[in-house]
Protein backbone atom coordinates (compact mmCIF):
# COMPACT_ATOMS: atom_id res chain seq x y z
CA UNK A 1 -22.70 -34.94 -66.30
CA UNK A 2 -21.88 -34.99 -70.37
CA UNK A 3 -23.98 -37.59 -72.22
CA UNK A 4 -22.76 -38.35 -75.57
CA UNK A 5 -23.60 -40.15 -78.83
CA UNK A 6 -21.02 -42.39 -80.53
CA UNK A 7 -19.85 -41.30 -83.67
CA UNK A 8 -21.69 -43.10 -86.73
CA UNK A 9 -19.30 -44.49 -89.19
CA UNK A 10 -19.57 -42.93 -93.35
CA UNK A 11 -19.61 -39.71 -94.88
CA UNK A 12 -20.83 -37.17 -91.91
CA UNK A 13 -20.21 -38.17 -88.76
CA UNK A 14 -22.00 -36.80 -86.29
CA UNK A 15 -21.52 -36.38 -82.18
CA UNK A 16 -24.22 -34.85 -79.56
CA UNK A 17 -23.21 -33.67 -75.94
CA UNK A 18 -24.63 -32.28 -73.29
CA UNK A 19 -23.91 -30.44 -69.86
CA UNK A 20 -25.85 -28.65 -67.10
CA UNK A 21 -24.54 -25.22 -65.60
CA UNK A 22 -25.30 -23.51 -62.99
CA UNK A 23 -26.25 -20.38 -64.66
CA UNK A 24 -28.67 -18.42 -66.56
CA UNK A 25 -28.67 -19.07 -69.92
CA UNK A 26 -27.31 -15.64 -70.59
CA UNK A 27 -24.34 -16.27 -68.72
CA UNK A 28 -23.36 -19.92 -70.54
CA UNK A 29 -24.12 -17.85 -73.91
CA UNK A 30 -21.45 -15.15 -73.06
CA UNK A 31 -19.12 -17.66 -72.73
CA UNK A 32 -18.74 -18.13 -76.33
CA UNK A 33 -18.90 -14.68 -77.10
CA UNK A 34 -15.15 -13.32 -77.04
CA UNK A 35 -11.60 -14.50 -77.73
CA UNK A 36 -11.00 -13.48 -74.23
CA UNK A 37 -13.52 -16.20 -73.13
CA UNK A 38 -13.02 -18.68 -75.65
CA UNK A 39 -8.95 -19.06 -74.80
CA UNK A 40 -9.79 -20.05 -71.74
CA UNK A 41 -11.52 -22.99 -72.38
CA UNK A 42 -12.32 -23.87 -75.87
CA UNK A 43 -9.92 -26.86 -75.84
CA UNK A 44 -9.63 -30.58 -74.28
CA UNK A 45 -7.50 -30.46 -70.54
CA UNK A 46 -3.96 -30.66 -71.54
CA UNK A 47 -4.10 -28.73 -74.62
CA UNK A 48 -4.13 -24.51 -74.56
CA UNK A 49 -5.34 -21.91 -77.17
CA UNK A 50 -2.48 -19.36 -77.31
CA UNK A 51 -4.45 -17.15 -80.37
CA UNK A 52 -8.28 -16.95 -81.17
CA UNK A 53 -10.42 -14.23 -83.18
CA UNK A 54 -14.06 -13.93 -82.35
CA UNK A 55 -16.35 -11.69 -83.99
CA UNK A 56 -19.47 -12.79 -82.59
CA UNK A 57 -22.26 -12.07 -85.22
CA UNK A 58 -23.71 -14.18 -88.07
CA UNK A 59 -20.78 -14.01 -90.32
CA UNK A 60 -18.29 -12.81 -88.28
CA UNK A 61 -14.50 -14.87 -88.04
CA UNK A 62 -14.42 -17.74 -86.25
CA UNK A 63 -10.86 -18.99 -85.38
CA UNK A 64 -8.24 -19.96 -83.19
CA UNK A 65 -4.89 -22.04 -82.85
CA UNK A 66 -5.46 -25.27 -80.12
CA UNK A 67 -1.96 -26.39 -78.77
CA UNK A 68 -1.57 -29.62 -78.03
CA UNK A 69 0.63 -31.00 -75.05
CA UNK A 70 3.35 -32.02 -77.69
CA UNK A 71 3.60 -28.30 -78.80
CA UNK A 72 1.83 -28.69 -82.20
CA UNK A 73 -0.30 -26.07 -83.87
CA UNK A 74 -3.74 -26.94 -85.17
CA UNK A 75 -5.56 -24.11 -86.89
CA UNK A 76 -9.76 -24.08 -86.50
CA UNK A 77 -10.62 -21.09 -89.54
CA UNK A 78 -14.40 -20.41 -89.75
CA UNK A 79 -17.36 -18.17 -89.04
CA UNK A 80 -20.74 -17.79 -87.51
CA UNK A 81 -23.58 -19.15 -89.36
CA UNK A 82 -26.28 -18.08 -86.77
CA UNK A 83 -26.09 -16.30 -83.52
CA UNK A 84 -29.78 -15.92 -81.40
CA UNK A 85 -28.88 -14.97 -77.89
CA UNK A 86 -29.29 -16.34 -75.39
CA UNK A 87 -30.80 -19.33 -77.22
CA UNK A 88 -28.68 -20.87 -80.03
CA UNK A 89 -25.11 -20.54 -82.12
CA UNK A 90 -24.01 -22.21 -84.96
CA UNK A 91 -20.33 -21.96 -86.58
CA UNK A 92 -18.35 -23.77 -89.23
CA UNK A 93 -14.76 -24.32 -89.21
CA UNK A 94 -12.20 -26.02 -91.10
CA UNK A 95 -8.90 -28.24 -88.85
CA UNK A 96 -5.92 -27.50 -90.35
CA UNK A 97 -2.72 -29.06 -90.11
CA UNK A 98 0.61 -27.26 -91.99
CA UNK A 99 -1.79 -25.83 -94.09
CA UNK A 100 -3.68 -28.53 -95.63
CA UNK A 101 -7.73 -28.90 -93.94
CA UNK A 102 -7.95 -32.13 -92.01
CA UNK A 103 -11.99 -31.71 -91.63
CA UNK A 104 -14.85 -29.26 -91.47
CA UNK A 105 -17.01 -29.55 -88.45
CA UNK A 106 -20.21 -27.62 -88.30
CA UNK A 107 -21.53 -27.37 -85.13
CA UNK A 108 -25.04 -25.90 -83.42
CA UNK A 109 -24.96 -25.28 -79.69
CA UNK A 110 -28.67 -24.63 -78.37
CA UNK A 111 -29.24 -23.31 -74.70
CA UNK A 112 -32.50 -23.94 -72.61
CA UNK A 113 -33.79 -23.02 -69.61
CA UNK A 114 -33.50 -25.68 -66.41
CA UNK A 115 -34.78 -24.97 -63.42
CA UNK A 116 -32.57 -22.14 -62.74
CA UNK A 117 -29.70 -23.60 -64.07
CA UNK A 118 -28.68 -24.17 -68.37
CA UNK A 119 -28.69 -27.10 -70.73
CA UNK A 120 -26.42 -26.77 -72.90
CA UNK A 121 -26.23 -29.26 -76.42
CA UNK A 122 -23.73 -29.31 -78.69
CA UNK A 123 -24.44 -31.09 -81.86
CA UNK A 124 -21.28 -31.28 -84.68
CA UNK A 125 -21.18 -32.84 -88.14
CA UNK A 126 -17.87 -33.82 -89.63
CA UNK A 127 -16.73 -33.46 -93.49
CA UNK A 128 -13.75 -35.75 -93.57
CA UNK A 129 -11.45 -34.44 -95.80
CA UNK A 130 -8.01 -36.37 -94.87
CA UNK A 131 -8.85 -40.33 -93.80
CA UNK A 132 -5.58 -39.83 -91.42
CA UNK A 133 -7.39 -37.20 -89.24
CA UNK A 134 -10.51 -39.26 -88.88
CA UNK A 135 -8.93 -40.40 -84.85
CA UNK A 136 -9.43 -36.54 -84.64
CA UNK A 137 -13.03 -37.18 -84.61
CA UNK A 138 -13.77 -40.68 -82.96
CA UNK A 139 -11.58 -38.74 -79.91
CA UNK A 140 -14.34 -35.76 -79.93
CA UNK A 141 -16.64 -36.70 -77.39
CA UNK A 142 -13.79 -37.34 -74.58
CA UNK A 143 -12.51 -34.23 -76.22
CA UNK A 144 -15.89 -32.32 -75.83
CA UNK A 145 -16.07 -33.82 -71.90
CA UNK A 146 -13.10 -32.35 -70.88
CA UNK A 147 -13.94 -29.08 -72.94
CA UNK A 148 -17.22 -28.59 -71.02
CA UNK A 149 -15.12 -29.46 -67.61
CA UNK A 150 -12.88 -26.09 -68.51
CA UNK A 151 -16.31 -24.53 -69.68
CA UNK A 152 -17.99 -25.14 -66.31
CA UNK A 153 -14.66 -23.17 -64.71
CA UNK A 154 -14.96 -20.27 -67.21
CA UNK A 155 -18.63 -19.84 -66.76
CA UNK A 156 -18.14 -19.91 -62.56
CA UNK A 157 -15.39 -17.54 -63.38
CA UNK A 158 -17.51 -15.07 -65.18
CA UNK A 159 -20.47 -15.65 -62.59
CA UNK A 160 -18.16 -14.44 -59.56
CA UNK A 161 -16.62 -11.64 -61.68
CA UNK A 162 -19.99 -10.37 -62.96
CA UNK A 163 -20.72 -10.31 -58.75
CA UNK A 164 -18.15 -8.09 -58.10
CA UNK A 165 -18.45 -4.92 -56.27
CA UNK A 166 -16.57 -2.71 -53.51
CA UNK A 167 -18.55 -0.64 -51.31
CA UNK A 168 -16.35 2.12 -49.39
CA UNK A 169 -17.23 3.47 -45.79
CA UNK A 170 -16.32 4.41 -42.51
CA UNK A 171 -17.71 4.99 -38.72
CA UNK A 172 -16.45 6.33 -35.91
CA UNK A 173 -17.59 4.11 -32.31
CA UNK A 174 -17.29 5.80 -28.71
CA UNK A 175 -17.82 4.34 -25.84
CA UNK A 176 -16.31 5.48 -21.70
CA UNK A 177 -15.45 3.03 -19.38
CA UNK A 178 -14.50 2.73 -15.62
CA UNK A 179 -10.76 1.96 -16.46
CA UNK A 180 -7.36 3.76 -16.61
CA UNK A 181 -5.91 3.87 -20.36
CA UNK A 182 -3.15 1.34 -18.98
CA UNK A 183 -6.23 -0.71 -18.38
CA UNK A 184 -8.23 -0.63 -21.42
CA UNK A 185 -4.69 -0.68 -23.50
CA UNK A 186 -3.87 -4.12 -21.71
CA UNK A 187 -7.14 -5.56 -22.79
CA UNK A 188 -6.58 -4.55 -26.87
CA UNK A 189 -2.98 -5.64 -26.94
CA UNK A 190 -2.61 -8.93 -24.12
CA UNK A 191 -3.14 -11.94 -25.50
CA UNK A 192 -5.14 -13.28 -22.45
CA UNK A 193 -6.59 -10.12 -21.66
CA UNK A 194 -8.05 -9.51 -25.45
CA UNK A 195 -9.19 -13.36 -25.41
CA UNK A 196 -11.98 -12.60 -22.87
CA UNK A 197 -13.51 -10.68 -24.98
CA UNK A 198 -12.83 -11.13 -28.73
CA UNK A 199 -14.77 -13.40 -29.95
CA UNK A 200 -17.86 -13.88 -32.17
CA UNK A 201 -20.25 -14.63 -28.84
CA UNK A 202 -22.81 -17.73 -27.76
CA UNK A 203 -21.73 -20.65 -30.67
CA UNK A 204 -18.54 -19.89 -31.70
CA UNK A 205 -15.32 -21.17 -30.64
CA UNK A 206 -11.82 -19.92 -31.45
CA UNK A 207 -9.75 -22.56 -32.94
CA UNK A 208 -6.42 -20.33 -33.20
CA UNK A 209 -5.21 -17.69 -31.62
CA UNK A 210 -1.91 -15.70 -32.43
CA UNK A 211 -0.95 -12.15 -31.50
CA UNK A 212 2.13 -9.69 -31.58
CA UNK A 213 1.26 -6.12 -31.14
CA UNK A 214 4.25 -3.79 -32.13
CA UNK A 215 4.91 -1.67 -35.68
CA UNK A 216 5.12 -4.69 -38.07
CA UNK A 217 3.40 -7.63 -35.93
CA UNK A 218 0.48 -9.42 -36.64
CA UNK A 219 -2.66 -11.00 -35.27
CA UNK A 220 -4.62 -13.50 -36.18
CA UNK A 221 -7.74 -15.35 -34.90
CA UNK A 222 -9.80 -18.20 -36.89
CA UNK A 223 -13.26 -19.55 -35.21
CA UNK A 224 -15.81 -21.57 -35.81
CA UNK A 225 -19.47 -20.89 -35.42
CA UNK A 226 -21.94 -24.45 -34.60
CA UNK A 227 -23.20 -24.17 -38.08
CA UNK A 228 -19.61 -24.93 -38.86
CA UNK A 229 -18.81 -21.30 -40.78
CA UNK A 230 -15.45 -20.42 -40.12
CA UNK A 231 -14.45 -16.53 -39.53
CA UNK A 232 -10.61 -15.45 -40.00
CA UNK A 233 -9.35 -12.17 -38.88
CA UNK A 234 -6.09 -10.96 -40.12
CA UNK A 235 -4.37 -7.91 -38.85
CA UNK A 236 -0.77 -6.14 -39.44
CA UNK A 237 -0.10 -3.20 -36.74
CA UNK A 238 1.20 0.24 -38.16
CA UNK A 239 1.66 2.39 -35.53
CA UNK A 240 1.64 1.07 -31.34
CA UNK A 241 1.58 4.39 -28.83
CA UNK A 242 0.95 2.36 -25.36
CA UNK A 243 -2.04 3.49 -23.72
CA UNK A 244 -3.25 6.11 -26.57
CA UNK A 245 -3.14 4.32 -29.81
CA UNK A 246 -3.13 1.62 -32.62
CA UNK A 247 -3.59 1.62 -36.04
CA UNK A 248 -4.18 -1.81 -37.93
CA UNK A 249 -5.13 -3.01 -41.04
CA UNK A 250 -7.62 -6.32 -41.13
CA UNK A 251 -9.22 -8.60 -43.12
CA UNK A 252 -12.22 -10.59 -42.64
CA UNK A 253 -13.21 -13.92 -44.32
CA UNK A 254 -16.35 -16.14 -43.85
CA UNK A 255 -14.62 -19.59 -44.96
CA UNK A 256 -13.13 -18.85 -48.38
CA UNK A 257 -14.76 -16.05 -48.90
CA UNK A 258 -13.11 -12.67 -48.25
CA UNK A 259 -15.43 -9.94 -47.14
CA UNK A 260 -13.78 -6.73 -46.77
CA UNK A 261 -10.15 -4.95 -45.87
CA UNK A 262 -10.37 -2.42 -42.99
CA UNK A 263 -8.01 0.49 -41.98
CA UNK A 264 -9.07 0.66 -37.97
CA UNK A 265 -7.45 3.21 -35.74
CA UNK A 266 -8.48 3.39 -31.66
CA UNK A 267 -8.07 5.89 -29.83
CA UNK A 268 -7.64 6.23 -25.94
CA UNK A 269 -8.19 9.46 -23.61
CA UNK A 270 -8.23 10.07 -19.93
CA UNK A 271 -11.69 11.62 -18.23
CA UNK A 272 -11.63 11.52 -14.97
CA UNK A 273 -10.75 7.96 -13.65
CA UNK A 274 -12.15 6.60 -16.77
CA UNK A 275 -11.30 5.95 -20.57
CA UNK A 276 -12.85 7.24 -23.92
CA UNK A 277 -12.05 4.69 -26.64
CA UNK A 278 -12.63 5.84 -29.90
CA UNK A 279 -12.47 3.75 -32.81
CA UNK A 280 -12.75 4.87 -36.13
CA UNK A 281 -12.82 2.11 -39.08
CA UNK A 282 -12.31 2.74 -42.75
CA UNK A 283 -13.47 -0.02 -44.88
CA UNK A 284 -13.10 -1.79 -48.37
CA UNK A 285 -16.55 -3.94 -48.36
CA UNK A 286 -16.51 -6.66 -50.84
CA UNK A 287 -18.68 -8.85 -53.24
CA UNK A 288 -21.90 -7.33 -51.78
CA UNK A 289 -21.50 -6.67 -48.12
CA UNK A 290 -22.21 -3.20 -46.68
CA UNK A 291 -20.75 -1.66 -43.84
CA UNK A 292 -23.72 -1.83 -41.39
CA UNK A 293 -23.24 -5.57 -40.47
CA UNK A 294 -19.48 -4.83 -39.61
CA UNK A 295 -20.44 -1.45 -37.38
CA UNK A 296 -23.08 -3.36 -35.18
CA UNK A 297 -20.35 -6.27 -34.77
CA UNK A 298 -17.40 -3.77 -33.56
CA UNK A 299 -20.12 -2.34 -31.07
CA UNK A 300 -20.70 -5.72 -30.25
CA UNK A 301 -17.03 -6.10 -29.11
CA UNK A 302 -16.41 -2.63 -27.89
CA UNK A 303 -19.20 -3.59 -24.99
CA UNK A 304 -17.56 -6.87 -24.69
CA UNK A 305 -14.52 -5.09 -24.02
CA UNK A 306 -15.87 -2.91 -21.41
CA UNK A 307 -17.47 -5.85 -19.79
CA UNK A 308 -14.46 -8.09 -19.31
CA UNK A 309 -12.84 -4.96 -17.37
CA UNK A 310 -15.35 -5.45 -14.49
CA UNK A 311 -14.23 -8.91 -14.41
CA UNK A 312 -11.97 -9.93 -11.59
């Protein structure tokens, strides 16, 4: 939650905010490091910054056009005083307005440790130059509140996008049962059939259930677990031979999150009066998951699958 100090009436105003991120410090510092960062949030909700030149080192430019939601331009044209990562920044800049300079605002942000979180103050001091813009800064601190709000998005932003990662695998599953192909093919493509036996086990419970197997259909099924995680899988059929093969492309999410996209193709072949099923997955893991969970949990199903055949 921001806290901040009214602004003191006379020749420097002054304002002090805070916020608390959930981030290292490092992360909440990098923020303020690029253009690319800084025109995403370095303005109050409702206005945009279309332009912005960061050169993030003591002296370097600091500056950058803020749009309001009227269309007009103001100019902030400064530099870096001080830059001591991941600890503390301090920049001046001169408002401009048609080309005259409203005020000057020099500002030192500091960064400390909390817990394993960031406190981050920003302390500004105002040279009034043009008495007309002074409503410029008795509106900072609601302008600095909503600032922070877009800063909390950028630096969650970064945070998943610094946690990015695709891991790329495959296995190949066998297993034999005591069923015909017509069989074993009715129980991956009925929707009754398959509903015996895909599922995610003891405490979950499917919620939704849709399924068209044919070049171009799709299947879906959404459950919930007790814990009340959600799991989503999404498929779109390629290629339908009845009783020898299918080839699908999934994709798995835990609630919101997605976990991977899979390229799955089974296979089905005749010994004796039985089936081999063969199912080979190629996968796109995402965000941190490897392929070993997924492998166990299609083994998982595959003797599900040969269990529900027993059943009458």
């Amino acid at each position: 939650m921001a806290q901040a100090a009214e602004l003191r009436r006379g020749e420097k105003p002054e304002l002090t905010i805070s916020r608390s991120f959930a981030a290292p410090r490092e992360l909440v510092f990098k923020a303020w490091s690029s253009a690319e960062h800084i025109k995403r949030w370095f303005s109050p909700e409702g206005c945009s910054v279309p332009e912005a030149s960061v050169d993030f080192r003591p002296g370097g430019v600091f500056e950058l056009c803020m749009r309001l939601p009227g269309g007009q331009d103001f100019w902030s044209k400064g530099e870096f005083t001080e830059i001591a990562p991941p600890e503390r920044l301090a920049f001046t800049f001169g408002v401009f307005d048609g080309g005259e300079r409203k005020f000057t605002a020099h500002t030192t942000v500091t960064f400390e440790n909390e817990g394993v979180g960031t406190r981050m103050s920003v302390h500004q001091a105002y040279d009034i130059h043009d008495p007309a813009a002074a409503f410029h800064v008795e509106g900072a601190p609601e302008g600095w509140r909503t600032t922070l709000d877009k800063l909390e998005r950028e630096v969650a932003r970064i945070k998943t996008a610094e946690n990015r990662s695709v891991v790329h695998a495959s296995f190949t599953l066998e297993r034999t049962y005591d069923a015909t192909p017509a069989q074993v093919f009715r129980a991956l493509t009925d929707k009754a059939a398959k509903a015996r036996w895909f599922s995610g086990g003891e405490g979950y419970e499917v919620v939704e259930r849709e399924m068209d197997v044919r070049p171009g259909g799709r299947e879906r099924v959404k459950g919930r677990w007790t814990s009340g995680v959600t799991m989503h899988f999404e498929a779109v059929y390629f290629d339908v031979i009845p009783n020898e093969r299918l080839v699908y492309a999934y994709v798995m999410h835990h609630d919101e999150r997605k976990l991977s996209v899979s390229l799955a193709t089974v296979e089905l072949a005749p010994v004796g009066a039985g089936t081999r099923l063969s199912i080979t997955e190629q996968g796109a893991y995402l965000d941190g998951l490897d392929d070993g969970s997924r492998k166990r949990g299609t083994a998982f199903l595959m003797d599900r699958l040969g269990a529900s055949l027993n059943q009458p």
